[in-house]
PDB file of N, CA and C in Angstrom:
ATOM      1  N   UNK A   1     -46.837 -46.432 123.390  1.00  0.00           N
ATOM      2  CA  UNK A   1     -48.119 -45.774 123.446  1.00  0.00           C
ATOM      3  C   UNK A   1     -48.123 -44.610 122.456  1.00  0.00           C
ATOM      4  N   UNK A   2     -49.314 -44.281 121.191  1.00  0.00           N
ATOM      5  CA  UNK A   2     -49.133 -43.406 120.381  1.00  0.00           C
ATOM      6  C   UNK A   2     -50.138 -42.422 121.258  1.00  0.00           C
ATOM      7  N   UNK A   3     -50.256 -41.031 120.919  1.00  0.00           N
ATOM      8  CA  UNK A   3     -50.882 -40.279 120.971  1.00  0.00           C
ATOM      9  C   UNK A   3     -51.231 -39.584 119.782  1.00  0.00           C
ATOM     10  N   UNK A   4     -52.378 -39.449 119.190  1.00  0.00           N
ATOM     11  CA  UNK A   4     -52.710 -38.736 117.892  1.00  0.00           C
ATOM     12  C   UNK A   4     -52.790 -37.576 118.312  1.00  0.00           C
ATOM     13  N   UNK A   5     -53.199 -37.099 119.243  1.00  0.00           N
ATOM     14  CA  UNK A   5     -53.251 -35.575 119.215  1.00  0.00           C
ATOM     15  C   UNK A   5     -52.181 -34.547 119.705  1.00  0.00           C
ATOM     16  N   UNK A   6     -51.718 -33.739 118.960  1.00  0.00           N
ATOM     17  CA  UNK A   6     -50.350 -32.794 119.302  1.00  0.00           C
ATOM     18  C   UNK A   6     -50.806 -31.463 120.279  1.00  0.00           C
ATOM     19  N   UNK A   7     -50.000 -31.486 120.923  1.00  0.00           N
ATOM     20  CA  UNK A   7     -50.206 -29.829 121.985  1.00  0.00           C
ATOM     21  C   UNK A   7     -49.749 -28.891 121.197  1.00  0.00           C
ATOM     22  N   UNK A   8     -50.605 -27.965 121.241  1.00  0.00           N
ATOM     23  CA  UNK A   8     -50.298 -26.985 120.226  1.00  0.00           C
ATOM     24  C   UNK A   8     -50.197 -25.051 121.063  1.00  0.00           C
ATOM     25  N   UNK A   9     -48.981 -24.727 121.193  1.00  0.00           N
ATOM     26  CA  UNK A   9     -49.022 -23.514 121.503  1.00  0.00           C
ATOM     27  C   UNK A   9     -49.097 -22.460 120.679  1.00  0.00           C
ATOM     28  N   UNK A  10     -50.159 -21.047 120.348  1.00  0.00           N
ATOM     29  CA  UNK A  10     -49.615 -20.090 119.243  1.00  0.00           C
ATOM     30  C   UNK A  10     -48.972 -19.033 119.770  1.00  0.00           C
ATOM     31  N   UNK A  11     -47.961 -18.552 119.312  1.00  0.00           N
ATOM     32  CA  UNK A  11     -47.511 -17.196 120.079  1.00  0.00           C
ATOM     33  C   UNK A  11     -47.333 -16.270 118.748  1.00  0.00           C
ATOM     34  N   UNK A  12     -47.417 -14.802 119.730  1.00  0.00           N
ATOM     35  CA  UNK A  12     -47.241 -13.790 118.713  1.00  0.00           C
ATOM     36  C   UNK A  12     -46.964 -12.768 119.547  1.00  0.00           C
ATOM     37  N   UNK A  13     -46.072 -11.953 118.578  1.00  0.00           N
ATOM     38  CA  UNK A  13     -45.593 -10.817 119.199  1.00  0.00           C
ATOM     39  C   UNK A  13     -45.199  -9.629 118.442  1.00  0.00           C
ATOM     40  N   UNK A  14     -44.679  -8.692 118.623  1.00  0.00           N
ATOM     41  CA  UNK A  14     -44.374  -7.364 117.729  1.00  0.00           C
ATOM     42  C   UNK A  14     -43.028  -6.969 117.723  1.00  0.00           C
ATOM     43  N   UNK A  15     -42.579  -7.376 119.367  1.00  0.00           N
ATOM     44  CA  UNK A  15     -41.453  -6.785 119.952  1.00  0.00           C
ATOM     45  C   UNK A  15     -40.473  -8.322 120.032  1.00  0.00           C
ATOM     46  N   UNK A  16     -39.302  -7.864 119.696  1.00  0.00           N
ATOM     47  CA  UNK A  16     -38.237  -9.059 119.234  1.00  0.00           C
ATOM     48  C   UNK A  16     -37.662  -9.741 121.142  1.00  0.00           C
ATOM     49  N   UNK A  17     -37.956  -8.859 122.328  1.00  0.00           N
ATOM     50  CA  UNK A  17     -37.491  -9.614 123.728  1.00  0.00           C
ATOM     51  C   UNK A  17     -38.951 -10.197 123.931  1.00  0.00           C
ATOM     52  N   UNK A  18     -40.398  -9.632 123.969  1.00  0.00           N
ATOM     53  CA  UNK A  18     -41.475 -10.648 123.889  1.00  0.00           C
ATOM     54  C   UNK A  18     -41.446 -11.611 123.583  1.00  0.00           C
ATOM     55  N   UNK A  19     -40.996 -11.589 122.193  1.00  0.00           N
ATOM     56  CA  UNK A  19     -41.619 -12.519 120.946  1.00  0.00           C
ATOM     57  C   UNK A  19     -40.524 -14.042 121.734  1.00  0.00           C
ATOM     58  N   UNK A  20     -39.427 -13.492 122.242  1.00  0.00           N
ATOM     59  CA  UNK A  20     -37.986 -14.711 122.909  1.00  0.00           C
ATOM     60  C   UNK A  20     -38.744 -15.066 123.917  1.00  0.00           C
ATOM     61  N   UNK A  21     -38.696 -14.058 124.509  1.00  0.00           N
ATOM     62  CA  UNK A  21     -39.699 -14.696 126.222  1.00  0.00           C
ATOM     63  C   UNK A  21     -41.052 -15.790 125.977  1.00  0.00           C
ATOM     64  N   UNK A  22     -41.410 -15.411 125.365  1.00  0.00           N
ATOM     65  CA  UNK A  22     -42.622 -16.119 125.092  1.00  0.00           C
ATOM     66  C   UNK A  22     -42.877 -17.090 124.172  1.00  0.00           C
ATOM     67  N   UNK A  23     -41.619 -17.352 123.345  1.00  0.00           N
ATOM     68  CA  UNK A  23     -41.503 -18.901 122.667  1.00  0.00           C
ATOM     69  C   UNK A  23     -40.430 -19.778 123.376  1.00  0.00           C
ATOM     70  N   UNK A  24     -40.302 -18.879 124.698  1.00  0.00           N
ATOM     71  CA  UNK A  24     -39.306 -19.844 125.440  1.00  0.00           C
ATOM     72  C   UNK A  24     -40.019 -20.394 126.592  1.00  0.00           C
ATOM     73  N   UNK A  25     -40.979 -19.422 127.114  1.00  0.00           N
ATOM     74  CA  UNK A  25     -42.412 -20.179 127.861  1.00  0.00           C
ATOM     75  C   UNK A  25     -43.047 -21.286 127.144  1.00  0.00           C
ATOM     76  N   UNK A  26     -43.183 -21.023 125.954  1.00  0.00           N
ATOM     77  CA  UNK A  26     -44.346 -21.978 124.909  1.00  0.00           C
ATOM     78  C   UNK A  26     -43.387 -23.390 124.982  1.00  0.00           C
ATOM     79  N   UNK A  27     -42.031 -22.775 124.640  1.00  0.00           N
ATOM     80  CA  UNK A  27     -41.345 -24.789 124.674  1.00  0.00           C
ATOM     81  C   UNK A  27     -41.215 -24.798 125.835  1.00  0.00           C
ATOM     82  N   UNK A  28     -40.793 -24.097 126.810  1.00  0.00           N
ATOM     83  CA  UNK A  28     -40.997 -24.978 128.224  1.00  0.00           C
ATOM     84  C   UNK A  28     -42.375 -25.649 128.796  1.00  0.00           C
ATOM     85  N   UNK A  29     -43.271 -24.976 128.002  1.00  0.00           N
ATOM     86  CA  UNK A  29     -44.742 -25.590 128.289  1.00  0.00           C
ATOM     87  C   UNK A  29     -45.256 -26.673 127.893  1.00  0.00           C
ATOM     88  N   UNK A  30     -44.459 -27.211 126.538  1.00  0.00           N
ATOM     89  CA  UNK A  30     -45.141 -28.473 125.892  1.00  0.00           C
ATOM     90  C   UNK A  30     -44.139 -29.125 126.069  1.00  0.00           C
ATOM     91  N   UNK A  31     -42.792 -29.032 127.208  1.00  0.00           N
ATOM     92  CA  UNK A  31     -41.638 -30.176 127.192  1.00  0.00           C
ATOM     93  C   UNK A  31     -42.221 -31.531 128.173  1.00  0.00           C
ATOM     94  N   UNK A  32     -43.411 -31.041 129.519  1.00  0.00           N
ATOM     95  CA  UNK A  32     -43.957 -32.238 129.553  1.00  0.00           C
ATOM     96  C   UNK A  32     -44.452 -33.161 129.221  1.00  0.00           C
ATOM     97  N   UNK A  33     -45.708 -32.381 128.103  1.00  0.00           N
ATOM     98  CA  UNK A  33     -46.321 -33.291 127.010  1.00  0.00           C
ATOM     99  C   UNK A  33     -45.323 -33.998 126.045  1.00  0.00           C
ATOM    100  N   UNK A  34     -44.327 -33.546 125.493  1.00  0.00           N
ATOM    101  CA  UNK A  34     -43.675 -33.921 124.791  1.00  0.00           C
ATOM    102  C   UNK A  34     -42.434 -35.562 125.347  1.00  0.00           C
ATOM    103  N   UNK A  35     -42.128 -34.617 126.129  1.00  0.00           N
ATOM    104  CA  UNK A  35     -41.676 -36.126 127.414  1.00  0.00           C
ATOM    105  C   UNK A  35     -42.517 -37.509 127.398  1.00  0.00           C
ATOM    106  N   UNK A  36     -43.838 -37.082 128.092  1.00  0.00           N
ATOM    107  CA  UNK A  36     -44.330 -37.788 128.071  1.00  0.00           C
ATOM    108  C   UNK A  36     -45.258 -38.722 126.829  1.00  0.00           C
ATOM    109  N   UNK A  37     -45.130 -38.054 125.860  1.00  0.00           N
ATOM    110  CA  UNK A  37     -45.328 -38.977 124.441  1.00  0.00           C
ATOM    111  C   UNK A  37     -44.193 -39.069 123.740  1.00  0.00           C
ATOM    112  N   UNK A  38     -42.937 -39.084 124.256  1.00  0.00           N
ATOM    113  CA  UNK A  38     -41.467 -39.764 123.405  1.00  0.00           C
ATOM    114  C   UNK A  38     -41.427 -39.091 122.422  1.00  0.00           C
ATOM    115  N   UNK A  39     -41.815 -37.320 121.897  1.00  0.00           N
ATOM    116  CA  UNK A  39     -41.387 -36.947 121.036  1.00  0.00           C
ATOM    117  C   UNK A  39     -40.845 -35.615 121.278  1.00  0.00           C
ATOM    118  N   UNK A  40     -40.390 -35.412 120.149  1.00  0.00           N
ATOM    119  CA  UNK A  40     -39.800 -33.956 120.117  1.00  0.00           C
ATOM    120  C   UNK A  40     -40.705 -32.838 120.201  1.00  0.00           C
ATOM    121  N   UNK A  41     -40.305 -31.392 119.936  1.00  0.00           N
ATOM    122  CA  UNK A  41     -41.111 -30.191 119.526  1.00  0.00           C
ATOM    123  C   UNK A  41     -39.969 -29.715 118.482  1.00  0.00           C
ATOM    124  N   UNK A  42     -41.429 -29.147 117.800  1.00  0.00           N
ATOM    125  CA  UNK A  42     -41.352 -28.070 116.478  1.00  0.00           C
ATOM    126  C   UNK A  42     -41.781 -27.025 117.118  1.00  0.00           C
ATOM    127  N   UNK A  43     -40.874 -25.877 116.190  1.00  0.00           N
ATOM    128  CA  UNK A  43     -41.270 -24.422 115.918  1.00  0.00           C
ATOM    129  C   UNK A  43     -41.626 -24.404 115.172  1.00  0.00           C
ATOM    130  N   UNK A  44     -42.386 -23.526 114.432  1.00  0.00           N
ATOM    131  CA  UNK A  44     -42.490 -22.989 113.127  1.00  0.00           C
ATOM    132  C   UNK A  44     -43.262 -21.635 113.174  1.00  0.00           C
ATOM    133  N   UNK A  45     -42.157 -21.302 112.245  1.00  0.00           N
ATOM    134  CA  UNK A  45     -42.701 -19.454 112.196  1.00  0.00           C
ATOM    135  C   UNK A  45     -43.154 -19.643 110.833  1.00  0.00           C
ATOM    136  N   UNK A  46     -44.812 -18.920 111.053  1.00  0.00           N
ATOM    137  CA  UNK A  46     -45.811 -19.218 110.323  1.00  0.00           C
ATOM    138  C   UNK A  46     -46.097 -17.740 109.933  1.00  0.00           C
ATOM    139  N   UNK A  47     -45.316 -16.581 110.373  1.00  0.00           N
ATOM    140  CA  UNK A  47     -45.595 -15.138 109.730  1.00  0.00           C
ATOM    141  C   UNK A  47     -44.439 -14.179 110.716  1.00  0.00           C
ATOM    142  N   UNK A  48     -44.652 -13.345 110.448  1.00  0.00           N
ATOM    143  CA  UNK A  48     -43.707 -12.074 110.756  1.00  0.00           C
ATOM    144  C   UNK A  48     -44.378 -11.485 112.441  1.00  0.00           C
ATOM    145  N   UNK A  49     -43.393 -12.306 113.691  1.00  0.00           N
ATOM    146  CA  UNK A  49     -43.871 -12.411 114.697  1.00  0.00           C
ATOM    147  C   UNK A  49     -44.957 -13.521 115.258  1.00  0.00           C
ATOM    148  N   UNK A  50     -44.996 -14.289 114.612  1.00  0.00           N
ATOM    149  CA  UNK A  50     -46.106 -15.361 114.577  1.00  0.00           C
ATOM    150  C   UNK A  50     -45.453 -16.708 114.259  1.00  0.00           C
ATOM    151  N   UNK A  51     -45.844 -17.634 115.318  1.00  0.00           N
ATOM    152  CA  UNK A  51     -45.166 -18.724 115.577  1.00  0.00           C
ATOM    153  C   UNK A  51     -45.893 -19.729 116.251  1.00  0.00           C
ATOM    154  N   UNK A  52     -45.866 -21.053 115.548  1.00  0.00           N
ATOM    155  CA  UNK A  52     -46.526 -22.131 116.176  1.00  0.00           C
ATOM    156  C   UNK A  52     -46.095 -23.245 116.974  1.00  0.00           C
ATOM    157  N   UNK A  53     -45.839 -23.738 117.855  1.00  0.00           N
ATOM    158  CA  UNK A  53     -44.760 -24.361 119.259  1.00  0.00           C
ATOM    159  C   UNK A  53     -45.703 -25.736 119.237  1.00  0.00           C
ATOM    160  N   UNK A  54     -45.178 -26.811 119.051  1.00  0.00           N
ATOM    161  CA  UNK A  54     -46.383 -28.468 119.207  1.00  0.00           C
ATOM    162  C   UNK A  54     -45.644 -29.346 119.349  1.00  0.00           C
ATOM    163  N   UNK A  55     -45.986 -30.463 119.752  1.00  0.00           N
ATOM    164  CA  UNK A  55     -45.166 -31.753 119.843  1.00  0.00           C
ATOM    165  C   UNK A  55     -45.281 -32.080 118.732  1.00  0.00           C
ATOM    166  N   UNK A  56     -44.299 -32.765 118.317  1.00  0.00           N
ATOM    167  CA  UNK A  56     -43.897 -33.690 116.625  1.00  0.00           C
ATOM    168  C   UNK A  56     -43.460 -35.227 116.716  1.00  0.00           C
ATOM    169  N   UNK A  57     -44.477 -35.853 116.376  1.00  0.00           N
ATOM    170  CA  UNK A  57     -43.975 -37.068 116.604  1.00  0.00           C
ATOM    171  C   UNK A  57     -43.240 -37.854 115.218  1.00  0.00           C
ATOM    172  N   UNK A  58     -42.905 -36.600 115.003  1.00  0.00           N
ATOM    173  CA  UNK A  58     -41.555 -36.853 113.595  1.00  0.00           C
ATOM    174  C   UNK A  58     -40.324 -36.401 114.299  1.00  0.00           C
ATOM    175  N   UNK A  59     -40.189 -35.686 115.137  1.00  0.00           N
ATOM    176  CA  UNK A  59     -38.810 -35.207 115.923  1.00  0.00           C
ATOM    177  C   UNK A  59     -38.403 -35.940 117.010  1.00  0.00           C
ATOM    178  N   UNK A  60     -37.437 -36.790 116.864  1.00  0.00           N
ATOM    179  CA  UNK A  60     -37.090 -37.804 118.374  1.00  0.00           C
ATOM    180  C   UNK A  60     -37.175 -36.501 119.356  1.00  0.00           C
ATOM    181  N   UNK A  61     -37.540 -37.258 120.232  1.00  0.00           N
ATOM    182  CA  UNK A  61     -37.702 -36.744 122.005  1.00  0.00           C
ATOM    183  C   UNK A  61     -36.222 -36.139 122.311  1.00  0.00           C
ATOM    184  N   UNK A  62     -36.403 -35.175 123.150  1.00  0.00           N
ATOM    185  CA  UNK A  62     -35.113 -34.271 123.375  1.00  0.00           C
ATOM    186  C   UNK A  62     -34.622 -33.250 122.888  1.00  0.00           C
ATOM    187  N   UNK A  63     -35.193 -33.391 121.160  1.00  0.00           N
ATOM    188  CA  UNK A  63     -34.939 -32.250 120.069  1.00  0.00           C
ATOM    189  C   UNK A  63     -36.086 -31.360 120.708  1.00  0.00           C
ATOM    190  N   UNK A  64     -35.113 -30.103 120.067  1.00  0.00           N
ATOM    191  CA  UNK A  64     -36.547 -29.350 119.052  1.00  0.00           C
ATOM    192  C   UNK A  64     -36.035 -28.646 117.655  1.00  0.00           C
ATOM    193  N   UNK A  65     -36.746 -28.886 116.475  1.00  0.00           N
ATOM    194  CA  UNK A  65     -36.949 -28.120 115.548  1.00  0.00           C
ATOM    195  C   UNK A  65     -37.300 -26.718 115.510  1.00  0.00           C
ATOM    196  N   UNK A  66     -36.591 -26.143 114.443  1.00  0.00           N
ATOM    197  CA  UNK A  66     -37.282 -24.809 113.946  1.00  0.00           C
ATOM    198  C   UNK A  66     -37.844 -24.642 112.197  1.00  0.00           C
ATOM    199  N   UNK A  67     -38.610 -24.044 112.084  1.00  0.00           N
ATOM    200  CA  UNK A  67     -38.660 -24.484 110.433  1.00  0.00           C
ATOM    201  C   UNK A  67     -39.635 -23.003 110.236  1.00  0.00           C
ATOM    202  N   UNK A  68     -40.144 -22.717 109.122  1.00  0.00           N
ATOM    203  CA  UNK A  68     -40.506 -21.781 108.742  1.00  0.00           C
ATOM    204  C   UNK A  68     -41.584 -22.201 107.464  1.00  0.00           C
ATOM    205  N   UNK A  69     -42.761 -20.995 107.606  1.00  0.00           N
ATOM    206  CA  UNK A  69     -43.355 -21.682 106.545  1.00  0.00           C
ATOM    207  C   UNK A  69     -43.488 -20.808 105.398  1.00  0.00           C
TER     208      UNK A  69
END
């Protein structure tokens, strides 16, 4: 079963224990979705405290990526 559409979390923060806490909520949040469409999650830090958390259906299931843009 494909799914075209990715779950997409944005997080942002200022403070470096926020910014952890809260991209560790964001992947625990899309590990169901992600489960349940057989793929992985990406990170990607998209700025200075700013970070985008989604399912990737380029990343086998179980992973997660980090990448930077």
């Amino acid at each position: 079963m494909t799914h075209a559409t990715q779950i997409i979390r944005h997080v942002s923060a200022t403070e470096v224990a926020t910014l952890d806490d809260l991209l560790n909520s964001a992947v625990e949040g899309v590990i169901p979705d992600a489960l349940a469409r057989s793929q992985g999650i990406r990170v990607t830090r998209v700025g200075p405290g700013d970070y985008l958390v989604e399912t990737a259906p380029d990343v086998p299931c179980g992973y997660t990526v980090y990448e930077q843009h």
